[in-house]
PDB file of N, CA and C in Angstrom:
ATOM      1  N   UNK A   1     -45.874   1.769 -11.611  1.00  0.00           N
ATOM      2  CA  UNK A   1     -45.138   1.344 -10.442  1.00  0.00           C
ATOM      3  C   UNK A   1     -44.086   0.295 -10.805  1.00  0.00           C
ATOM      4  N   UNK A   2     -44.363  -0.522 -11.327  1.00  0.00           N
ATOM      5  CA  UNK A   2     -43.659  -1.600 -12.202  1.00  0.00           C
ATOM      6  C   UNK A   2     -42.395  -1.205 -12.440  1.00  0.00           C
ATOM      7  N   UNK A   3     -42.650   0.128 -13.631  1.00  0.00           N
ATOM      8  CA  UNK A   3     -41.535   0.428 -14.108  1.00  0.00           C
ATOM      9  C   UNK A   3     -40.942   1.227 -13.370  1.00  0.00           C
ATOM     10  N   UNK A   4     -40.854   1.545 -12.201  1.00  0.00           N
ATOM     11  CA  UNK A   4     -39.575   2.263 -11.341  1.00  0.00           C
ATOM     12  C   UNK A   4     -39.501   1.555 -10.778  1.00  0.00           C
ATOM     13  N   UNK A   5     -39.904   0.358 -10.127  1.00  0.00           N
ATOM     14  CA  UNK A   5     -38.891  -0.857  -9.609  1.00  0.00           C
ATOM     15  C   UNK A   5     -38.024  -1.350 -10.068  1.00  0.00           C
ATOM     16  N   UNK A   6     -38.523  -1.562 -11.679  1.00  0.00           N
ATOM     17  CA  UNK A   6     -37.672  -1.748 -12.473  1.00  0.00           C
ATOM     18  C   UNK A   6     -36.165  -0.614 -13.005  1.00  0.00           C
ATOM     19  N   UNK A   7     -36.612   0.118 -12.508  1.00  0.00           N
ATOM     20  CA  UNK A   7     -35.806   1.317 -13.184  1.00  0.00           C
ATOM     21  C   UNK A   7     -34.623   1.284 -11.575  1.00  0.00           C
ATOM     22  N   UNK A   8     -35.201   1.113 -10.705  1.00  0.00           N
ATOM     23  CA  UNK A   8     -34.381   1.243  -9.359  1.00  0.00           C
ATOM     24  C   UNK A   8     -33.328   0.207  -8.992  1.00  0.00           C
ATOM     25  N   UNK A   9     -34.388  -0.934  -9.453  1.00  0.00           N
ATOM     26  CA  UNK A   9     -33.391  -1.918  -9.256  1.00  0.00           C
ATOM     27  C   UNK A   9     -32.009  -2.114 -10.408  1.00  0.00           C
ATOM     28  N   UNK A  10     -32.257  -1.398 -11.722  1.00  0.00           N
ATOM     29  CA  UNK A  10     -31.471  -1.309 -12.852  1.00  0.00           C
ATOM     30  C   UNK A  10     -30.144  -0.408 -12.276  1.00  0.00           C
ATOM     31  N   UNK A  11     -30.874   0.292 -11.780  1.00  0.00           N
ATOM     32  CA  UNK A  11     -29.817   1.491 -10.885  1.00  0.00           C
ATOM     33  C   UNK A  11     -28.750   1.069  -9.921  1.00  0.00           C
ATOM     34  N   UNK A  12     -29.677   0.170  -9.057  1.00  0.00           N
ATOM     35  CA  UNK A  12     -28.543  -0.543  -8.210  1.00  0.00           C
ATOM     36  C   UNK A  12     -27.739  -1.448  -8.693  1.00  0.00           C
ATOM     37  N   UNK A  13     -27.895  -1.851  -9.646  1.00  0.00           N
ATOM     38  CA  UNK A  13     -27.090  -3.141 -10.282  1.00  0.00           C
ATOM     39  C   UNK A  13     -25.971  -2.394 -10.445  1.00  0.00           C
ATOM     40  N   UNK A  14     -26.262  -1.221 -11.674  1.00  0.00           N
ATOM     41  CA  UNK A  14     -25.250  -0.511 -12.338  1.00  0.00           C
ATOM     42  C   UNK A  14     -24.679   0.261 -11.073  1.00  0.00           C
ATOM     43  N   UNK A  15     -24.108   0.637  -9.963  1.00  0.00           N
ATOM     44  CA  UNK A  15     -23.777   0.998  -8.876  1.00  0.00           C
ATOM     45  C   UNK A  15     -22.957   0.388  -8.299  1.00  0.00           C
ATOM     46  N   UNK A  16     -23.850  -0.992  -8.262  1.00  0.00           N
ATOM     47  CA  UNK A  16     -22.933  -1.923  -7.745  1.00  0.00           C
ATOM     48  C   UNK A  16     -21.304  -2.139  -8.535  1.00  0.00           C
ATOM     49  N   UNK A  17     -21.952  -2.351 -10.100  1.00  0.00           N
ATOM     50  CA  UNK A  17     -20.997  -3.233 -10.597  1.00  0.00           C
ATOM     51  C   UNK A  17     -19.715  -1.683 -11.125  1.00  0.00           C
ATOM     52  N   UNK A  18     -20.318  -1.031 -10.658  1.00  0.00           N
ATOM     53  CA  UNK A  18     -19.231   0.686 -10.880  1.00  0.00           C
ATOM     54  C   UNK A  18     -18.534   1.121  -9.528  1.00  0.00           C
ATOM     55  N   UNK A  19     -18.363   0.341  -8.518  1.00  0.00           N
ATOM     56  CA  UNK A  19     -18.110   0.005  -7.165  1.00  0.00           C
ATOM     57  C   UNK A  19     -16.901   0.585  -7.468  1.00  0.00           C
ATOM     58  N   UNK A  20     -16.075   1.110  -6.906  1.00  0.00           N
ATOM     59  CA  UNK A  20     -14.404   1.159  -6.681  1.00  0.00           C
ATOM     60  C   UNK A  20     -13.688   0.036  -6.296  1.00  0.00           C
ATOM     61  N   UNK A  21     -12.296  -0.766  -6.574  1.00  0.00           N
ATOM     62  CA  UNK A  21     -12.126  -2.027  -5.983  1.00  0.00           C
ATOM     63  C   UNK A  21     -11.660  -1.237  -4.543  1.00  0.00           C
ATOM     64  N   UNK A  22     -11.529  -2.750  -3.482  1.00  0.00           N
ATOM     65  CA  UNK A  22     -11.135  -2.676  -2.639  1.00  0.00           C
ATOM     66  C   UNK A  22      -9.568  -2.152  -2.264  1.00  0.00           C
ATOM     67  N   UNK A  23      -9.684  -1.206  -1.421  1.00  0.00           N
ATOM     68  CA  UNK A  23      -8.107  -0.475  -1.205  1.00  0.00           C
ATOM     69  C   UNK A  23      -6.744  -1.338  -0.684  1.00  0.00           C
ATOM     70  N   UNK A  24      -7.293  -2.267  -0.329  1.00  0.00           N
ATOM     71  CA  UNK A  24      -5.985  -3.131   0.078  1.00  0.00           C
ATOM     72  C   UNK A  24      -5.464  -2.441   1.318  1.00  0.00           C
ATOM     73  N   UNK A  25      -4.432  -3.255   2.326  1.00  0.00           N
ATOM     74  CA  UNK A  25      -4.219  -2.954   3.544  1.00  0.00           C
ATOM     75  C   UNK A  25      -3.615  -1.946   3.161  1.00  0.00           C
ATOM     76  N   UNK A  26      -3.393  -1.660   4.710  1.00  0.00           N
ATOM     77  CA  UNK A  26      -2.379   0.037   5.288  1.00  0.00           C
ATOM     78  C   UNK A  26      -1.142  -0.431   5.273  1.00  0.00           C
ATOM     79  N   UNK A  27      -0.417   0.290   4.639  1.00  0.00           N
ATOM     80  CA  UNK A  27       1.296  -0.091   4.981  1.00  0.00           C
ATOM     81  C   UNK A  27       1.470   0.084   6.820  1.00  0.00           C
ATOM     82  N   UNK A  28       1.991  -0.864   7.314  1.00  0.00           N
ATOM     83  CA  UNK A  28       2.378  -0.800   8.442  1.00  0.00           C
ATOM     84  C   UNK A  28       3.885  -0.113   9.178  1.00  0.00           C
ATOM     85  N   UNK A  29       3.882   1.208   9.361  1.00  0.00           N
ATOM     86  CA  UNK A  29       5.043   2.158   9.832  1.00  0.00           C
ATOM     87  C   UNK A  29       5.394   1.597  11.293  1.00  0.00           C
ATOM     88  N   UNK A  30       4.719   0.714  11.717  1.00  0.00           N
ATOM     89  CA  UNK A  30       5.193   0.475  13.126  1.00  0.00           C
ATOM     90  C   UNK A  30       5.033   2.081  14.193  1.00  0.00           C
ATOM     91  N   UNK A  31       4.227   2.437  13.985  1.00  0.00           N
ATOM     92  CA  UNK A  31       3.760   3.323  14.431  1.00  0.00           C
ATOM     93  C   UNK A  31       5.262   4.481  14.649  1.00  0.00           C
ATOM     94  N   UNK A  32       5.451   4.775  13.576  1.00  0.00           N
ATOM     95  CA  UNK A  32       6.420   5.849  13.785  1.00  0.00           C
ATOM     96  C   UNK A  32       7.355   6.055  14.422  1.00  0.00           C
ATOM     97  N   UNK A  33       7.392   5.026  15.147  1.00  0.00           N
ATOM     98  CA  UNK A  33       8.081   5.304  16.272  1.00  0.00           C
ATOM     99  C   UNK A  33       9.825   4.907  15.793  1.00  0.00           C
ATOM    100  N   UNK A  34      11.194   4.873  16.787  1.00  0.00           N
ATOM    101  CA  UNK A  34      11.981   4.917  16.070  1.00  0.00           C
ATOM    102  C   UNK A  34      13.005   3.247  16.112  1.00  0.00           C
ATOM    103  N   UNK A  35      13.118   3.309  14.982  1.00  0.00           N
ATOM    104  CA  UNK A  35      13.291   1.421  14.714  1.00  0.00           C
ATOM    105  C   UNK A  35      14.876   1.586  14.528  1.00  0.00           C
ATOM    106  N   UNK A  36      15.232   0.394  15.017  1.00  0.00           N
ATOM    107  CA  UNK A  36      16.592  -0.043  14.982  1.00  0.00           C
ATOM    108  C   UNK A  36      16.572  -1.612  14.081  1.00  0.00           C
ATOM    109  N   UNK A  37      15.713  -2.002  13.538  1.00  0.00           N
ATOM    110  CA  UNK A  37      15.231  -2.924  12.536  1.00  0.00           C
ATOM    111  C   UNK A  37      13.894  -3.111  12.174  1.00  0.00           C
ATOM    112  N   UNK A  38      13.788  -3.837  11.005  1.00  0.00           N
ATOM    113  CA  UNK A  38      12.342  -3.864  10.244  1.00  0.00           C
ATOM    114  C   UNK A  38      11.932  -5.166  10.658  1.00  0.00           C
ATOM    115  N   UNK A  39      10.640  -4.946  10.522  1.00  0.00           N
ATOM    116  CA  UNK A  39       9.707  -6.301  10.483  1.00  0.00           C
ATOM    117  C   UNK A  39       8.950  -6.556   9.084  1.00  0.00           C
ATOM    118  N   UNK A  40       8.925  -7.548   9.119  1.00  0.00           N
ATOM    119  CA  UNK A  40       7.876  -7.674   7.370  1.00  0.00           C
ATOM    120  C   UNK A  40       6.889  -7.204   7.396  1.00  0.00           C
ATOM    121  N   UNK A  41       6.473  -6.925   6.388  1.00  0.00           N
ATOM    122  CA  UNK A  41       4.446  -6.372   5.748  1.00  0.00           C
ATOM    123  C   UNK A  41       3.956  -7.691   6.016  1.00  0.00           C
ATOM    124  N   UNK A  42       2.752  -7.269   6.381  1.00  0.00           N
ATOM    125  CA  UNK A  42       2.617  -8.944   6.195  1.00  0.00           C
ATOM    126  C   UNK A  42       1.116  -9.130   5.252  1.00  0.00           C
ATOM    127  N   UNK A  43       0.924  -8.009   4.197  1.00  0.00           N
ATOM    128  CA  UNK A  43       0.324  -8.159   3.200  1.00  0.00           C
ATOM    129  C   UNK A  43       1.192  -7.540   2.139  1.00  0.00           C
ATOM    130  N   UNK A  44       0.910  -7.278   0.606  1.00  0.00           N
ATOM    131  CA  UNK A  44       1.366  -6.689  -0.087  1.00  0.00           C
ATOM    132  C   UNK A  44       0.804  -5.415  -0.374  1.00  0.00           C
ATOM    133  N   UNK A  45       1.234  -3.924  -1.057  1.00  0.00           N
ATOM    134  CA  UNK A  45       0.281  -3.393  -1.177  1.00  0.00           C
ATOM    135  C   UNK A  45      -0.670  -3.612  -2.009  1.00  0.00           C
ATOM    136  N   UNK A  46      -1.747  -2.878  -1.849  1.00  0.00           N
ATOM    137  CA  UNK A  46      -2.967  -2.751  -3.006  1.00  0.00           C
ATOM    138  C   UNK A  46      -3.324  -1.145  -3.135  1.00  0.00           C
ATOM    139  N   UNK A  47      -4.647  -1.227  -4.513  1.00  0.00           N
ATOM    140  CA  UNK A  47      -4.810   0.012  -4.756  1.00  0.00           C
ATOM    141  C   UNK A  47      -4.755   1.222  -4.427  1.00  0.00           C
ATOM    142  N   UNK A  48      -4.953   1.229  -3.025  1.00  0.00           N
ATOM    143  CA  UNK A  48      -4.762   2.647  -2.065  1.00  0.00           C
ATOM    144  C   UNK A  48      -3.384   3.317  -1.998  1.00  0.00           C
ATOM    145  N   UNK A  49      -2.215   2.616  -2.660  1.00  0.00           N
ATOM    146  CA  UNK A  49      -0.838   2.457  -3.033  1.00  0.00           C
ATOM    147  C   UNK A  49      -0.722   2.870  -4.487  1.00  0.00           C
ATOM    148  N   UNK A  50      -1.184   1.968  -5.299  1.00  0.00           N
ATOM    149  CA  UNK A  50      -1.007   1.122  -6.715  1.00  0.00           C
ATOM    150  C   UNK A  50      -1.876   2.093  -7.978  1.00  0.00           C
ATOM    151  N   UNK A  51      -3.296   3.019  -7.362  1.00  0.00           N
ATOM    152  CA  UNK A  51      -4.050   3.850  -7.955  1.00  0.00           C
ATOM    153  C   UNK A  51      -3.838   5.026  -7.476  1.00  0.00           C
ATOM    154  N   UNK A  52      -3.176   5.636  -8.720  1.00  0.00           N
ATOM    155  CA  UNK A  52      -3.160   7.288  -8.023  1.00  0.00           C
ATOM    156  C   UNK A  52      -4.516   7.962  -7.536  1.00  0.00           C
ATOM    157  N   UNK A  53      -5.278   7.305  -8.323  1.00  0.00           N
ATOM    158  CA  UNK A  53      -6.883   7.608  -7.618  1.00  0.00           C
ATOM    159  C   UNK A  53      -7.353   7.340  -6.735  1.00  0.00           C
ATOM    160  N   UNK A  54      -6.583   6.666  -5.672  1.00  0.00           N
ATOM    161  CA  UNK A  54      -6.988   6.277  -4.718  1.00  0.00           C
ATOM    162  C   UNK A  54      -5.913   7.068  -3.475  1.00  0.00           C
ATOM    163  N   UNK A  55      -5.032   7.396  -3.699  1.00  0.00           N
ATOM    164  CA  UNK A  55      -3.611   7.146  -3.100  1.00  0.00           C
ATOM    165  C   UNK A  55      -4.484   8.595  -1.809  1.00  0.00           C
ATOM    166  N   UNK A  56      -3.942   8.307  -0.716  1.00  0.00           N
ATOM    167  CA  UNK A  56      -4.082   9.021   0.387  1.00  0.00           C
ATOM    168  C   UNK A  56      -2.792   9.858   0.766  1.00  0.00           C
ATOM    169  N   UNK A  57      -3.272  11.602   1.017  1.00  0.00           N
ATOM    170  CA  UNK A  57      -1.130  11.833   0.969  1.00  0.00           C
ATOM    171  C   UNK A  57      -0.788  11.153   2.321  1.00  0.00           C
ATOM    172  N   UNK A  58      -1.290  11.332   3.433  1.00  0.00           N
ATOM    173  CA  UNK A  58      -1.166  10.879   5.117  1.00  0.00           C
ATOM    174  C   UNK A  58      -0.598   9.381   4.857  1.00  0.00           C
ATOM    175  N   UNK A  59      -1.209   8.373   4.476  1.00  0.00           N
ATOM    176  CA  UNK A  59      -0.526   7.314   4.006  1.00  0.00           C
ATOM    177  C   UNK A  59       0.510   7.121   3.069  1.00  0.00           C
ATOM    178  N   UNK A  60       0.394   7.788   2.069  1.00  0.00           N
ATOM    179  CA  UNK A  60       1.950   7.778   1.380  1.00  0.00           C
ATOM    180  C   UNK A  60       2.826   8.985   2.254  1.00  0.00           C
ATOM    181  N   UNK A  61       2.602   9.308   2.620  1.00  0.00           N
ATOM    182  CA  UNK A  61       3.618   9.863   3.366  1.00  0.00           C
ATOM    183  C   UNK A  61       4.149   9.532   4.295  1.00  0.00           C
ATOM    184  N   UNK A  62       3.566   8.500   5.077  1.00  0.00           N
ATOM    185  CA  UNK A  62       3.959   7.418   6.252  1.00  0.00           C
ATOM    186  C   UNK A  62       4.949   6.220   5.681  1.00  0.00           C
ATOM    187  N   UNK A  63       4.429   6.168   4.625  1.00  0.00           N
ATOM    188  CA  UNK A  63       5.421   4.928   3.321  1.00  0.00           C
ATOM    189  C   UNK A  63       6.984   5.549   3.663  1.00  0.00           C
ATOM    190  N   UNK A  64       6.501   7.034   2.773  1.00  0.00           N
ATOM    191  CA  UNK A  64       7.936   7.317   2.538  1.00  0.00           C
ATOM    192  C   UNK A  64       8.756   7.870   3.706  1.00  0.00           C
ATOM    193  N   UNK A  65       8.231   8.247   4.349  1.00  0.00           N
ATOM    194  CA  UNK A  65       8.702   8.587   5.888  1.00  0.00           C
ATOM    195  C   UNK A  65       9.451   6.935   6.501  1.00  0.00           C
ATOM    196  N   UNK A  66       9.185   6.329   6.309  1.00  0.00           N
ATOM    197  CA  UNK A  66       9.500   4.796   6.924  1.00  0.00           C
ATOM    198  C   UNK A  66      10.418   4.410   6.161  1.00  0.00           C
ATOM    199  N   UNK A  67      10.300   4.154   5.137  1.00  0.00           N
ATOM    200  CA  UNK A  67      11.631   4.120   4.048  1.00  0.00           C
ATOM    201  C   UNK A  67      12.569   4.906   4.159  1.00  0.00           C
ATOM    202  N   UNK A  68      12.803   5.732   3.810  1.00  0.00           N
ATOM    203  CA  UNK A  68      13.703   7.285   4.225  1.00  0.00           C
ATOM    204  C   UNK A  68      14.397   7.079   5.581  1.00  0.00           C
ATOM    205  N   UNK A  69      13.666   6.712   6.596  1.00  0.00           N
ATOM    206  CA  UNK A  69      14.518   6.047   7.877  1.00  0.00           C
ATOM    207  C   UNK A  69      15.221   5.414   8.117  1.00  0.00           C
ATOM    208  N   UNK A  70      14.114   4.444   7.764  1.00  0.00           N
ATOM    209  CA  UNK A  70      14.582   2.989   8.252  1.00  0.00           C
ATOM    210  C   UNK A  70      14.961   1.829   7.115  1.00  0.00           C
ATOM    211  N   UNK A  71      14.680   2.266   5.538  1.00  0.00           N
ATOM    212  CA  UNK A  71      14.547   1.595   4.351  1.00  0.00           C
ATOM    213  C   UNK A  71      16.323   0.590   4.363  1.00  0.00           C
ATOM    214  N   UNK A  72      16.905   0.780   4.905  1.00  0.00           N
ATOM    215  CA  UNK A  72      18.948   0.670   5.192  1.00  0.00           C
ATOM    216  C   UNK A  72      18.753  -0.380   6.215  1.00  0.00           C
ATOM    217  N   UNK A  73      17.989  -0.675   7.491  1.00  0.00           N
ATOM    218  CA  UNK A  73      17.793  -1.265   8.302  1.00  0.00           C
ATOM    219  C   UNK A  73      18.046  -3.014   8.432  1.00  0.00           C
ATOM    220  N   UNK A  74      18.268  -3.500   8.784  1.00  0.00           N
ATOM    221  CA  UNK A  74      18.414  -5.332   8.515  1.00  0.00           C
ATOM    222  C   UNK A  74      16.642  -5.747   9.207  1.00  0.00           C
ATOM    223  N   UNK A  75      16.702  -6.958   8.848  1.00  0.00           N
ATOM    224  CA  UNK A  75      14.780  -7.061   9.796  1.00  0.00           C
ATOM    225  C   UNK A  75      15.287  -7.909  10.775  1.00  0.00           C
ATOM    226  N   UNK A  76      14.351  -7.808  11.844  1.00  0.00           N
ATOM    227  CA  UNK A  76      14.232  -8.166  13.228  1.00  0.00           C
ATOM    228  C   UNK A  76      14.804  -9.624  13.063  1.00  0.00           C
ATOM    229  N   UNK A  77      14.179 -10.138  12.431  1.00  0.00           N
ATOM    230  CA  UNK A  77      14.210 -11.765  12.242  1.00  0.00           C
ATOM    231  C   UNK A  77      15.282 -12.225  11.586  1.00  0.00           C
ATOM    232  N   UNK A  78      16.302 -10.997  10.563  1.00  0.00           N
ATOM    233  CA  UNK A  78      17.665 -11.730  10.366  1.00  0.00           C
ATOM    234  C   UNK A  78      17.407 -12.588   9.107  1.00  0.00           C
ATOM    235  N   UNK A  79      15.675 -12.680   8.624  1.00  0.00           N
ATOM    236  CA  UNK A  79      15.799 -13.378   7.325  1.00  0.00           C
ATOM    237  C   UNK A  79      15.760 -12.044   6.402  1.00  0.00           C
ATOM    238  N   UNK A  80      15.898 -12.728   5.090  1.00  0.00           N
ATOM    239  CA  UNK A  80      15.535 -11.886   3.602  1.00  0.00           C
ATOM    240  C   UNK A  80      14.293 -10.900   3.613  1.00  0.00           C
ATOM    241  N   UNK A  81      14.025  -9.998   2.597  1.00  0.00           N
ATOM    242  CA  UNK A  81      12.736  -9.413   2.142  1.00  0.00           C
ATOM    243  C   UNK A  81      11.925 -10.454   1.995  1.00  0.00           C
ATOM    244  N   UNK A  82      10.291 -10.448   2.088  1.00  0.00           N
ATOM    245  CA  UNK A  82       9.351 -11.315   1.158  1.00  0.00           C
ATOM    246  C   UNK A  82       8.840 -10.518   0.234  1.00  0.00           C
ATOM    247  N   UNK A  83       8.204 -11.271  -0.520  1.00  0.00           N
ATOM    248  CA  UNK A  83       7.516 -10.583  -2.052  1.00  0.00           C
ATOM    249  C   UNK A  83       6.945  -9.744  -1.298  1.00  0.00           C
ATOM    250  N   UNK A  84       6.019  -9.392  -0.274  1.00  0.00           N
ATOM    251  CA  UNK A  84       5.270  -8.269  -0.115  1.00  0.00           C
ATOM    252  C   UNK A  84       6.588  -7.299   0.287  1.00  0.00           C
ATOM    253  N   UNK A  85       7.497  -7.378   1.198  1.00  0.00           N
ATOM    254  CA  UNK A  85       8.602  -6.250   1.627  1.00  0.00           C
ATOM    255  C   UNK A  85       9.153  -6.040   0.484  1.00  0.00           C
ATOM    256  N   UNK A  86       9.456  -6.387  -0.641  1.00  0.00           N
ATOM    257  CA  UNK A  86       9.720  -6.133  -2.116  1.00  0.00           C
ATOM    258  C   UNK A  86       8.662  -5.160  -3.014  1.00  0.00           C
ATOM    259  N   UNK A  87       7.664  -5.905  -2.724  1.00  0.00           N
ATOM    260  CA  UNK A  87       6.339  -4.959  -3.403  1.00  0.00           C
ATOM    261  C   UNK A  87       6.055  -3.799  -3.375  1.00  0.00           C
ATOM    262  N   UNK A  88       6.290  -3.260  -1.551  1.00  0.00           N
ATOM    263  CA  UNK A  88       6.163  -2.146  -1.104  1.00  0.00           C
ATOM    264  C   UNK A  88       7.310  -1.483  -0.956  1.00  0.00           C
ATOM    265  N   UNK A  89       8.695  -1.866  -1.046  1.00  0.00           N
ATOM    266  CA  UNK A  89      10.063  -1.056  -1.871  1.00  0.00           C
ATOM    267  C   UNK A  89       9.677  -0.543  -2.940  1.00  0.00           C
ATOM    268  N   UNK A  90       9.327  -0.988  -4.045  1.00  0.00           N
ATOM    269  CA  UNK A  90       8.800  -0.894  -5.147  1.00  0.00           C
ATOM    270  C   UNK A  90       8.151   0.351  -5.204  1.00  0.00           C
ATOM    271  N   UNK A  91       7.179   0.186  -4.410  1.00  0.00           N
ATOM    272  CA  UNK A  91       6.233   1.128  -4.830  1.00  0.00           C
ATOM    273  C   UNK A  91       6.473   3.224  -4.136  1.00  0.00           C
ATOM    274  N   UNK A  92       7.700   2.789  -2.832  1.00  0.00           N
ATOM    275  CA  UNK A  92       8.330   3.478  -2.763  1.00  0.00           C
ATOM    276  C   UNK A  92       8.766   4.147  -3.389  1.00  0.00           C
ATOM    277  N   UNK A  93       9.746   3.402  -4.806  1.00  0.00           N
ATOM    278  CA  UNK A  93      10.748   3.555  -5.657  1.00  0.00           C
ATOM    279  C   UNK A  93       9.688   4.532  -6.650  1.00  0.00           C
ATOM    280  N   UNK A  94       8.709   4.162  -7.222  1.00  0.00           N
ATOM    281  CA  UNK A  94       7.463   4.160  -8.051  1.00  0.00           C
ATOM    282  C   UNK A  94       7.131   5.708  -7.561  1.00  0.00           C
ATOM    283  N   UNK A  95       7.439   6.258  -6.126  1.00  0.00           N
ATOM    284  CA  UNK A  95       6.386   7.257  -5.826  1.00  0.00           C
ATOM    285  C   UNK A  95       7.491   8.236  -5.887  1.00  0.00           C
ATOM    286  N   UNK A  96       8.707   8.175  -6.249  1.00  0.00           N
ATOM    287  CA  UNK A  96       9.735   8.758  -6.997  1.00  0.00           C
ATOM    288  C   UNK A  96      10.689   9.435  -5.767  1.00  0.00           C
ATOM    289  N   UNK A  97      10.781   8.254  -4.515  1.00  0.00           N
ATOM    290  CA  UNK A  97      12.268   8.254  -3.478  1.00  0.00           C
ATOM    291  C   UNK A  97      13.273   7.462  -4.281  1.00  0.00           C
ATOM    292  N   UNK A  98      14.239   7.873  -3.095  1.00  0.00           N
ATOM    293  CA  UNK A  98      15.936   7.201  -3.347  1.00  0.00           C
ATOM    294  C   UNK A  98      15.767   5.742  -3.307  1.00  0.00           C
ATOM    295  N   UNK A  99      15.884   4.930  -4.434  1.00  0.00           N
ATOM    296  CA  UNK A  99      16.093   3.782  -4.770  1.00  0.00           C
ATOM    297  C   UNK A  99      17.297   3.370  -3.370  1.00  0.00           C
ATOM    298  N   UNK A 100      18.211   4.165  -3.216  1.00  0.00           N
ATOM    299  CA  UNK A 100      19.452   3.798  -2.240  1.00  0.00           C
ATOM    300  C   UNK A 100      18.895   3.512  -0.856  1.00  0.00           C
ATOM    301  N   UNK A 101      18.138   3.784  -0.389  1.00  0.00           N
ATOM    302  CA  UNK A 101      17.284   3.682   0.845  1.00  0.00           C
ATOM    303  C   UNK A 101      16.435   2.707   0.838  1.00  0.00           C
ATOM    304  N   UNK A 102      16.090   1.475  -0.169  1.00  0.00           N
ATOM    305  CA  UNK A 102      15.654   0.262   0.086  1.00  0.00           C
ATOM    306  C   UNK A 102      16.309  -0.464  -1.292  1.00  0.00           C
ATOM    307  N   UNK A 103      17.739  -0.365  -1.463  1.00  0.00           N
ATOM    308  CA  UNK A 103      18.403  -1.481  -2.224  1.00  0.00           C
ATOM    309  C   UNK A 103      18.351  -2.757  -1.861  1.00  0.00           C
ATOM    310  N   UNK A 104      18.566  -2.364  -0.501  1.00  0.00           N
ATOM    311  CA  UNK A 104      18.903  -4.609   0.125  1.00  0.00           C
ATOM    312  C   UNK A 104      17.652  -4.674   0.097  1.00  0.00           C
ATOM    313  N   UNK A 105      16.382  -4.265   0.189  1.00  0.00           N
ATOM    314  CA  UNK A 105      15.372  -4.915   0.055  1.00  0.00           C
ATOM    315  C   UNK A 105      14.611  -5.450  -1.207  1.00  0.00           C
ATOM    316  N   UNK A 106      14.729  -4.623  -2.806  1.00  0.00           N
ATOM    317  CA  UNK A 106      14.980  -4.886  -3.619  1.00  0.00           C
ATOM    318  C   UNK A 106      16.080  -5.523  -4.463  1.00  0.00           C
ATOM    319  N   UNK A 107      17.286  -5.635  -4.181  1.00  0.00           N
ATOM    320  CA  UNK A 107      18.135  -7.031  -4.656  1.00  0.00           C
ATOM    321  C   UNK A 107      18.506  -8.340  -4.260  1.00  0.00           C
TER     322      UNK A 107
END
């Protein structure tokens, strides 16, 4: 008995520590709807982006659907990109769209 407690609990350890990391937020499309300016991310992406092993098409396809639109757009607020609205240009760029459709947000 001993030794399959032992053996179970060995199991869960190794489970644990073979975990997948955490996916990181949802890119926020503003619900699809149709924008006459951007608002910031207000996280950066993570793995669910960043790991092709992870990558969801419904969500990257909402990325690039939003970019492709609206990527030309000025933001609501009239300030600059932040590192996260940079991050997720990026990764746009990365998933192999038109760099030209989020330049001002990357330079």
């Amino acid at each position: 008995m001993r030794a399959l407690v032992t053996l179970l609990c060995g199991a869960t350890v190794l489970t644990a520590c073979s975990s997948p990391p955490e996916p990181g937020p949802v890119f926020d499309n503003e619900n699809g709807t149709e924008l006459t300016c951007l608002t910031h991310q207000p996280q950066p992406p993570g793995p669910r982006y960043t790991d092709e092993s992870m990558r969801s098409t419904g969500e990257t396809l909402a990325l690039l659907r939003y970019y492709t639109a609206h990527g030309r757009k000025p933001f609501c607020d009239g300030k600059t990109p932040t590192d996260a609205d940079k991050q997720w240009a990026q990764v746009y760029v990365t998933l192999g769209a038109d760099r030209a459709n989020v330049t001002a947000l990357l330079d």
